[in-house]
Protein backbone atom coordinates (compact mmCIF):
# COMPACT_ATOMS: atom_id res chain seq x y z
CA UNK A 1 -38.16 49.69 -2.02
CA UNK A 2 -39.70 46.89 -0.47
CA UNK A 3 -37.96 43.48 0.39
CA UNK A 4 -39.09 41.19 -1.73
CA UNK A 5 -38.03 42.80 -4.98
CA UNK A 6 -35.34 40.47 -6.99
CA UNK A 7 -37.92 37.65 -6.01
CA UNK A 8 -38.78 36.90 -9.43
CA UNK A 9 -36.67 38.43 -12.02
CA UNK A 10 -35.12 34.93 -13.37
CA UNK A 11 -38.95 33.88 -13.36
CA UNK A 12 -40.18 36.71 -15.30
CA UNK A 13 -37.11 36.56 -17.30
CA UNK A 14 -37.36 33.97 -18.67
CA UNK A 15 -41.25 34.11 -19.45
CA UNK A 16 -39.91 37.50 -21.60
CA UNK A 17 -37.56 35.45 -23.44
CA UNK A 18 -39.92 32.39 -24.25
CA UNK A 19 -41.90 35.31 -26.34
CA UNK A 20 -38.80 35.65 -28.34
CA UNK A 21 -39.42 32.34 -29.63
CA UNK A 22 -42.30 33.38 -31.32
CA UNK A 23 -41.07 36.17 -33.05
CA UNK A 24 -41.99 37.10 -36.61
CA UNK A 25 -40.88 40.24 -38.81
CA UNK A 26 -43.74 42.48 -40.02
CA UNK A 27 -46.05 41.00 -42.03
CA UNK A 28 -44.54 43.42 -45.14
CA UNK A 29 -40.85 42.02 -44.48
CA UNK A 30 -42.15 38.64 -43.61
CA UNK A 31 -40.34 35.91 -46.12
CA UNK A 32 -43.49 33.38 -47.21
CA UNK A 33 -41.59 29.97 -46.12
CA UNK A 34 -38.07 30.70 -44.19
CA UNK A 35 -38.98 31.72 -40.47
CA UNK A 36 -36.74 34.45 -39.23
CA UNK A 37 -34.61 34.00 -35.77
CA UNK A 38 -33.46 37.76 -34.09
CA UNK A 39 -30.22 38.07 -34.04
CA UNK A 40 -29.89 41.62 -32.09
CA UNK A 41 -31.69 42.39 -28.81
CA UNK A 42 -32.00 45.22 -26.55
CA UNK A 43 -33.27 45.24 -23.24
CA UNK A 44 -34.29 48.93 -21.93
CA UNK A 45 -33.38 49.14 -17.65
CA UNK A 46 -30.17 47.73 -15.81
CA UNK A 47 -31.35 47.05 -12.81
CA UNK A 48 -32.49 43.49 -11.11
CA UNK A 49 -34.82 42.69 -13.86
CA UNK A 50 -32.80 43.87 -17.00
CA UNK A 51 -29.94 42.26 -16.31
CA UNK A 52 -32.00 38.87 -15.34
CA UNK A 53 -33.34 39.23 -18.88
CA UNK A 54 -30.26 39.75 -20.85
CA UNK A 55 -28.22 36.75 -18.95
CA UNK A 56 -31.09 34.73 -19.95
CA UNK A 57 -30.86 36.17 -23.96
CA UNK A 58 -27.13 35.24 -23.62
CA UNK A 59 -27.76 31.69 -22.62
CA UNK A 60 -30.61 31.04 -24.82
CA UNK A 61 -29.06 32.49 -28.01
CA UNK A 62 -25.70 31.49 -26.56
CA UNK A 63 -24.02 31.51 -30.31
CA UNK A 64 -25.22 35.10 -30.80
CA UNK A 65 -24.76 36.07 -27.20
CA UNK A 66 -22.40 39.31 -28.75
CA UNK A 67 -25.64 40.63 -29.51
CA UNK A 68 -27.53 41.71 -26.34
CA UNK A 69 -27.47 45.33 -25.38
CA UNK A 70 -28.67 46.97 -22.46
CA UNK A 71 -29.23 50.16 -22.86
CA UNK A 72 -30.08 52.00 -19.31
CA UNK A 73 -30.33 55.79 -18.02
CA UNK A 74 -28.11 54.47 -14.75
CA UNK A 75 -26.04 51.71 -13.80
CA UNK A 76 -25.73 49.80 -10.92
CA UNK A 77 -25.25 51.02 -7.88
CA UNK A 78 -27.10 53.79 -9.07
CA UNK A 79 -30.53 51.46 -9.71
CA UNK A 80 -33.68 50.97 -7.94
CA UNK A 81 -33.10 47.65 -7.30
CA UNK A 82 -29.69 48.87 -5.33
CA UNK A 83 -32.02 50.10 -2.42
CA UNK A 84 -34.37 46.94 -2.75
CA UNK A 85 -33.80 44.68 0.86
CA UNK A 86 -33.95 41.67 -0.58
CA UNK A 87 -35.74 38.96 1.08
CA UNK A 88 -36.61 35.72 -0.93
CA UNK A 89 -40.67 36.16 -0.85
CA UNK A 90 -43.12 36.49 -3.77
CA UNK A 91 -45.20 38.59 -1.78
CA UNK A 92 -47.63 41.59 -1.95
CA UNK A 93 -46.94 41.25 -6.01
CA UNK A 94 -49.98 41.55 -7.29
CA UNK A 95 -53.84 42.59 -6.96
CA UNK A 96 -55.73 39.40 -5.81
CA UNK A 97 -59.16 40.85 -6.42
CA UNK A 98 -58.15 41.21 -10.17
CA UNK A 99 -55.83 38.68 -11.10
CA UNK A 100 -57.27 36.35 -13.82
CA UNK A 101 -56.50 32.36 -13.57
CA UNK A 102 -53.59 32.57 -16.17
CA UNK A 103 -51.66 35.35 -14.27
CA UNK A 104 -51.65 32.83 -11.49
CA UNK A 105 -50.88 30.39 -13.51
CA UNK A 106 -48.12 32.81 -14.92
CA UNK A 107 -46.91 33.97 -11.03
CA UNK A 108 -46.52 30.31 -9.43
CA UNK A 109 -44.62 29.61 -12.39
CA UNK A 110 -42.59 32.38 -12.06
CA UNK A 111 -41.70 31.97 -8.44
CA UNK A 112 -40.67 28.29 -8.96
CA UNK A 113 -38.09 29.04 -11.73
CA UNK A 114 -36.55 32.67 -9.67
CA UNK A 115 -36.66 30.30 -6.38
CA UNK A 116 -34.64 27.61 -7.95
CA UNK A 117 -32.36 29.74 -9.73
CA UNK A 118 -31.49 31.46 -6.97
CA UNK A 119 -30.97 28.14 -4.81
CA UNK A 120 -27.82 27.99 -7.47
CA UNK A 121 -26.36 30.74 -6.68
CA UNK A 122 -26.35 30.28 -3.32
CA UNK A 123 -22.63 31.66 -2.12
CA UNK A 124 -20.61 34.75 -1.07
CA UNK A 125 -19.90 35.27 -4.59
CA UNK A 126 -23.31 36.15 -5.27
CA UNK A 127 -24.26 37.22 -2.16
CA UNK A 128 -27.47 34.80 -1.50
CA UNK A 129 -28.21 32.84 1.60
CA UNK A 130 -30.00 30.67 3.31
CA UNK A 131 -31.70 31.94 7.18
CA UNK A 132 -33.91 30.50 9.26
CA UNK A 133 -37.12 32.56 9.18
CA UNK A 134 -40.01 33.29 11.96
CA UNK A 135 -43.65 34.28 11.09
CA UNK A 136 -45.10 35.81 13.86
CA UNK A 137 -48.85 35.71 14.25
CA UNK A 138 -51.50 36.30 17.40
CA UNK A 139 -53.64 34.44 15.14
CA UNK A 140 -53.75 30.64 15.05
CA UNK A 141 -55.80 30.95 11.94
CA UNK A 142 -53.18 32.37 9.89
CA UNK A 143 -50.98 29.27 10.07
CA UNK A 144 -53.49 27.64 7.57
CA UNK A 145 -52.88 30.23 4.78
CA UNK A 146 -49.99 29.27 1.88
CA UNK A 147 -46.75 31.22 2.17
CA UNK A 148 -45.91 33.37 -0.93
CA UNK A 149 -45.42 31.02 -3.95
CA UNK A 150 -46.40 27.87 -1.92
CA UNK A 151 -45.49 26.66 1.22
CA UNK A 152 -43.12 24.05 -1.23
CA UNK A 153 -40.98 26.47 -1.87
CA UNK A 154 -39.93 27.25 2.06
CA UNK A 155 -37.59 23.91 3.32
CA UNK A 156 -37.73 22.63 6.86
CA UNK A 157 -41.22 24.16 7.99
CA UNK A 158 -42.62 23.80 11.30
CA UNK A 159 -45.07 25.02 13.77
CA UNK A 160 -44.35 26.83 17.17
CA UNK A 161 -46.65 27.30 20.11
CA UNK A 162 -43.89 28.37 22.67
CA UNK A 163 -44.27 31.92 23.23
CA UNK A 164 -41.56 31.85 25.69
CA UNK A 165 -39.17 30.94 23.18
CA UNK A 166 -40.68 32.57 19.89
CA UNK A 167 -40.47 36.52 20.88
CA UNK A 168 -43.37 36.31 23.00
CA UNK A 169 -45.80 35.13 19.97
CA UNK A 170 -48.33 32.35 20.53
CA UNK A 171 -48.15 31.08 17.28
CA UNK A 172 -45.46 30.91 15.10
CA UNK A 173 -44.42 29.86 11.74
CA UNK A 174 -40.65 28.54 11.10
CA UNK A 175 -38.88 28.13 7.87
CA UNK A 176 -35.95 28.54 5.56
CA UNK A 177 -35.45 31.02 2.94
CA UNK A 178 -33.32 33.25 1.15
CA UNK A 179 -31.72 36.66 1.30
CA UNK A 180 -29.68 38.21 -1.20
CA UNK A 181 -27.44 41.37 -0.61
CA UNK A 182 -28.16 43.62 -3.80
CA UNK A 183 -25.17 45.71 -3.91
CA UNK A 184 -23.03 42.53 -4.19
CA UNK A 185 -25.88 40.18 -6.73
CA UNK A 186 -25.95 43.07 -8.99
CA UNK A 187 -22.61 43.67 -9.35
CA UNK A 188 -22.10 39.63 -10.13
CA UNK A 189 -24.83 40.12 -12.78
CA UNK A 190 -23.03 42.91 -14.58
CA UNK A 191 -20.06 40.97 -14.48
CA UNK A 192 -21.38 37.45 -16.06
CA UNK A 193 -23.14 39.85 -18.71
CA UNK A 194 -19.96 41.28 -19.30
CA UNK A 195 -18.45 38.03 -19.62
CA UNK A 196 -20.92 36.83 -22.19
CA UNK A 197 -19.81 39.65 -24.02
CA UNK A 198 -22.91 42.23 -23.50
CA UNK A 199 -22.85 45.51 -24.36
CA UNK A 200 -24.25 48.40 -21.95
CA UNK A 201 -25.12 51.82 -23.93
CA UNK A 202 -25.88 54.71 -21.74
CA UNK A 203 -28.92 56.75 -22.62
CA UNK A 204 -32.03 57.82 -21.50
CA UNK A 205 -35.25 57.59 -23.44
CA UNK A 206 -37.92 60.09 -23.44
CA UNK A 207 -40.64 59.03 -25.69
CA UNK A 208 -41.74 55.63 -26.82
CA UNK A 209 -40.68 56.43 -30.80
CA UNK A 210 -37.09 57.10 -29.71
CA UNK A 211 -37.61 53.26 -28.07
CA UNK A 212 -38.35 52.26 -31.52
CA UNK A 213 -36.08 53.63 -33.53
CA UNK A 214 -33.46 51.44 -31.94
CA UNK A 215 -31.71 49.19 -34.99
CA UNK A 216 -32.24 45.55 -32.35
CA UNK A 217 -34.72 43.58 -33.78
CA UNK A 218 -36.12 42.20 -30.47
CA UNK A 219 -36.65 44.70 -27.52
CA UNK A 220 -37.62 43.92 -24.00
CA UNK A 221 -38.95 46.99 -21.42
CA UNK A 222 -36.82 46.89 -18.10
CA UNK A 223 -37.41 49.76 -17.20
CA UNK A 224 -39.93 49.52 -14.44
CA UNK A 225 -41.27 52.36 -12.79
CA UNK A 226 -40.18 54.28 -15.72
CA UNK A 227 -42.30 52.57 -18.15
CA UNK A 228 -45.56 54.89 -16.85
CA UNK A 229 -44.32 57.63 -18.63
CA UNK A 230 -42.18 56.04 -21.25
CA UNK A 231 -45.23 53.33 -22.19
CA UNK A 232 -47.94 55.63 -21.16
CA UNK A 233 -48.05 52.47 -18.63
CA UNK A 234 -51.26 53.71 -16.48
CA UNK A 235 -51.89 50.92 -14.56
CA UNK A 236 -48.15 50.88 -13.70
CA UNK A 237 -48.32 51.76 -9.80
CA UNK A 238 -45.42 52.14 -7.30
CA UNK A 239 -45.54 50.58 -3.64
CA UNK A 240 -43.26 51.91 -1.74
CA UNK A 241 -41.67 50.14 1.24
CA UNK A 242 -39.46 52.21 3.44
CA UNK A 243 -36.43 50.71 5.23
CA UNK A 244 -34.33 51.42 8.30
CA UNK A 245 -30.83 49.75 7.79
CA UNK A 246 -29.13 49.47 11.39
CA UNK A 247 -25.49 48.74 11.65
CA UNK A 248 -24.24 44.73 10.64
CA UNK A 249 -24.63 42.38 13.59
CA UNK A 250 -22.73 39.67 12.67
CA UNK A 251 -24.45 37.24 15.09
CA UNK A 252 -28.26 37.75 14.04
CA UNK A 253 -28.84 34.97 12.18
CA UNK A 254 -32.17 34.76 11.69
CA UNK A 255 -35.57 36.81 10.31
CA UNK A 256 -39.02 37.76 11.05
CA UNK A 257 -41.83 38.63 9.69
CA UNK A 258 -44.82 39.92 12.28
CA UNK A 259 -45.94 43.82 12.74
CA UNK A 260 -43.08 44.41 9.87
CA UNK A 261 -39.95 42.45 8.89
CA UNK A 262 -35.92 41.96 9.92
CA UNK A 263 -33.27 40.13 8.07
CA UNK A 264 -29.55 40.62 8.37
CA UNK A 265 -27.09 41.60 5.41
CA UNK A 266 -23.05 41.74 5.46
CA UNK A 267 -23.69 45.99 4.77
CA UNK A 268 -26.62 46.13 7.79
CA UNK A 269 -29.67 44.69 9.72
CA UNK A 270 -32.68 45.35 7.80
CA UNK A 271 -35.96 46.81 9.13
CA UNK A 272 -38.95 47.12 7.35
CA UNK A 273 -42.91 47.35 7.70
CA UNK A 274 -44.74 49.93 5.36
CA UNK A 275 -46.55 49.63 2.52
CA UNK A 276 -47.73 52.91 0.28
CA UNK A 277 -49.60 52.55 -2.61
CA UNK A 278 -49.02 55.07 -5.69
CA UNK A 279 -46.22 56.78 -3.47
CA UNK A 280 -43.43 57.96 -5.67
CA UNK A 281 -41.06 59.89 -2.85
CA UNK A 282 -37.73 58.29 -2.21
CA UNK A 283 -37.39 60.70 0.51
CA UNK A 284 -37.32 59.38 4.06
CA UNK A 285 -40.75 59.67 6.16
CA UNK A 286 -39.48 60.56 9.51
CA UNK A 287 -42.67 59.68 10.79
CA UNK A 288 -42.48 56.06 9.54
CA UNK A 289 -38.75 55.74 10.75
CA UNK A 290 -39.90 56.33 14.08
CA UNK A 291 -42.61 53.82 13.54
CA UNK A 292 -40.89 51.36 12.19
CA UNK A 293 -38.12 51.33 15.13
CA UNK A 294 -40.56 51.32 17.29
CA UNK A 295 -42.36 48.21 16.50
CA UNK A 296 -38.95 46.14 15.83
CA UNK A 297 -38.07 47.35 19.29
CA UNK A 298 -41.70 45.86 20.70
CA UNK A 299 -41.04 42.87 19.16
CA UNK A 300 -37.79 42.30 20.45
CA UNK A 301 -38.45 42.73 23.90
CA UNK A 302 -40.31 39.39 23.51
CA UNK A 303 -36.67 37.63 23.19
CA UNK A 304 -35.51 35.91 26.20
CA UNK A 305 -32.44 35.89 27.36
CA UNK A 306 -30.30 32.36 27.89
C-alpha cells in the first residue's frame, strides 16, 4: 500500500455524502409533492474510507446518526488501509492523460477539505503530525512544478541549493506536512463511530444483488479494491507500493521524498519507492526490498555529520 492513502478520505467523504442530499425514492414510490429524506444508511468497507464516510453521515444527519451501518468483510486492524504508510500527499491518484476538467475540479476540492480536516486532528490521540519534509531533486526544473494538491496546502516552503547540507542534493524543496500512524487513526475512527452510536455488521458480499437487498435506503461502496469484482468495477486498478518498515528511531524527525520516500512513525521508520500498476500480490518482492534499502542507504550517505 502506498503512502499517500488516507490523503483524501474526509474529501471524498464528504463529496459521497453531498449526493445524499439529492436523493429521491423510485419514481414508482415517489410521493408527487413531499420530498423524502433517508433515514437508514449503509456504507459497504471499514477501512480509511468507510469509516470517513459514515462519521461524516453521523454529523450530517446528526438527529438520525443511530442509523448508519457499516457493514464490512474485516475490521480494523485487519484492513487495507492498516498497511497504508501514511504520508499527507495527494499524489500519484489519478491518470493525468484522462482526467476531464471536473475531476480536477472534483480532486483539488477534495484535497483541501481531507487537508484541513486532518490539520484538526492533529494530536497523539489521533495519531497525525506535523514533519518537516525534503524533496530531493538533481533537477532545478522540477522546483517549478505544483506539489500534490497545490503548493498552498504545504506551510513554511522554501528553496535549498546547499548540497552540503541537503543529503548531497543540489536542489531541494522544503516544507511541512503531515503523517498519520494508521493503526492508531483507525482505531480513533472506530471509536467516534461508535460513539455516535454506529452499528458495524460483519458480512461479506459476493454479488452486487445481495448489495441490494440490504433494507438501508441510502448505500455508499467502501469497499475499494473489492468493488472490481463486487461492481464488475473494470476500470478499478490496484497500484501497489511496497514498504520496508525499519525499527522506530525516535530522533528522525524529518522526511524525504527523492529516488523513493522516508517518514518516521511511533511503530517504525518508513521506506518506500515502488510503484506497480494492476499488481494484486500482497506478498513481499524480495527483489524490491533489496532495492528499496538500497537506495535509502545511497541517499543517506549524502548526510553530513555535525
Amino acid at each position: 500500500m502506498g503512502p499517500s492513502f488516507p490523503t483524501l478520505s474526509w474529501g471524498t467523504a464528504e463529496q459521497a455524502v453531498d449526493l445524499v442530499r439529492d436523493f429521491s425514492p423510485p419514481q414508482a414510490v415517489r410521493k408527487p409533492v413531499r420530498s423524502v429524506r433517508p433515514t437508514r444508511f449503509a456504507v459497504i468497507g471499514c477501512g480509511v474510507n468507510g469509516l470517513s464516510t459514515a462519521i461524516m453521515l453521523q454529523r450530517r444527519y446528526s438527529e438520525i446518526a443511530g442509523t448508519v451501518t457499516i457493514y464490512t468483510k474485516d475490521l480494523p486492524p485487519n484492513t487495507t488501509s492498516n498497511i497504508a504508510g501514511g504520508f499527507w500527499s495527494p499524489t500519484s491518484v489519478y491518470d493525468a492523460d484522462s482526467a476531464s476538467t471536473r475531476f480536477l475540479e472534483q480532486f483539488r476540492t477534495a484535497s483541501r477539505v481531507s487537508n484541513r480536516a486532518f490539520q484538526l486532528l492533529v494530536g497523539a490521540d489521533y495519531g497525525v503530525r506535523w514533519f518537516d519534509t525534503f524533496d530531493l531533486s538533481r533537477n532545478e526544473a522540477s522546483l517549478q512544478y505544483q506539489l500534490p494538491g497545490g503548493n498552498d496546502l504545504y506551510p513554511q516552503l522554501k528553496i535549498h541549493r546547499d548540497p552540503e547540507r541537503y543529503f548531497g542534493f543540489p536542489y531541494v524543496r522544503q516544507y511541512s506536512t503531515m503523517v498519520i500512524e494508521p493503526q492508531t487513526y483507525l482505531r480513533a475512527l472506530l471509536r467516534d463511530f461508535y460513539s455516535a452510536g454506529g452499528r458495524i455488521v460483519v458480512k461479506e458480499f459476493r454479488t452486487r444483488e445481495e448489495v441490494m437487498q440490504l433494507p438501508d435506503q441510502v448505500i455508499i461502496n467502501c469497499s475499494g479494491l473489492g468493488a472490481r469484482a463486487l461492481f464488475d468495477d473494470q476500470k478499478l486498478t490496484p497500484v501497489r507500493g511496497q514498504l520496508e518498515i525499519l525499527l522506530p528511531q525516535p530522533e528522525i524527525d524529518y522526511c524525504y521524498l527523492g529516488g523513493g520516500y522516508m517518514f518516521p512513525r511511533s511503530d517504525g521508520i518508513v521506506l518506500g519507492g515502488t510503484f506497480d500498476r494492476d499488481n494484486w500480490s500482497l506478498d513481499v518482492n524480495r527483489e524490491q526490498a533489496d532495492s528499496i534499502l538500497k537506495s535509502h542507504t545511497e541517499i543517506m550517505k549524502g548526510v553530513k555529520s555535525n
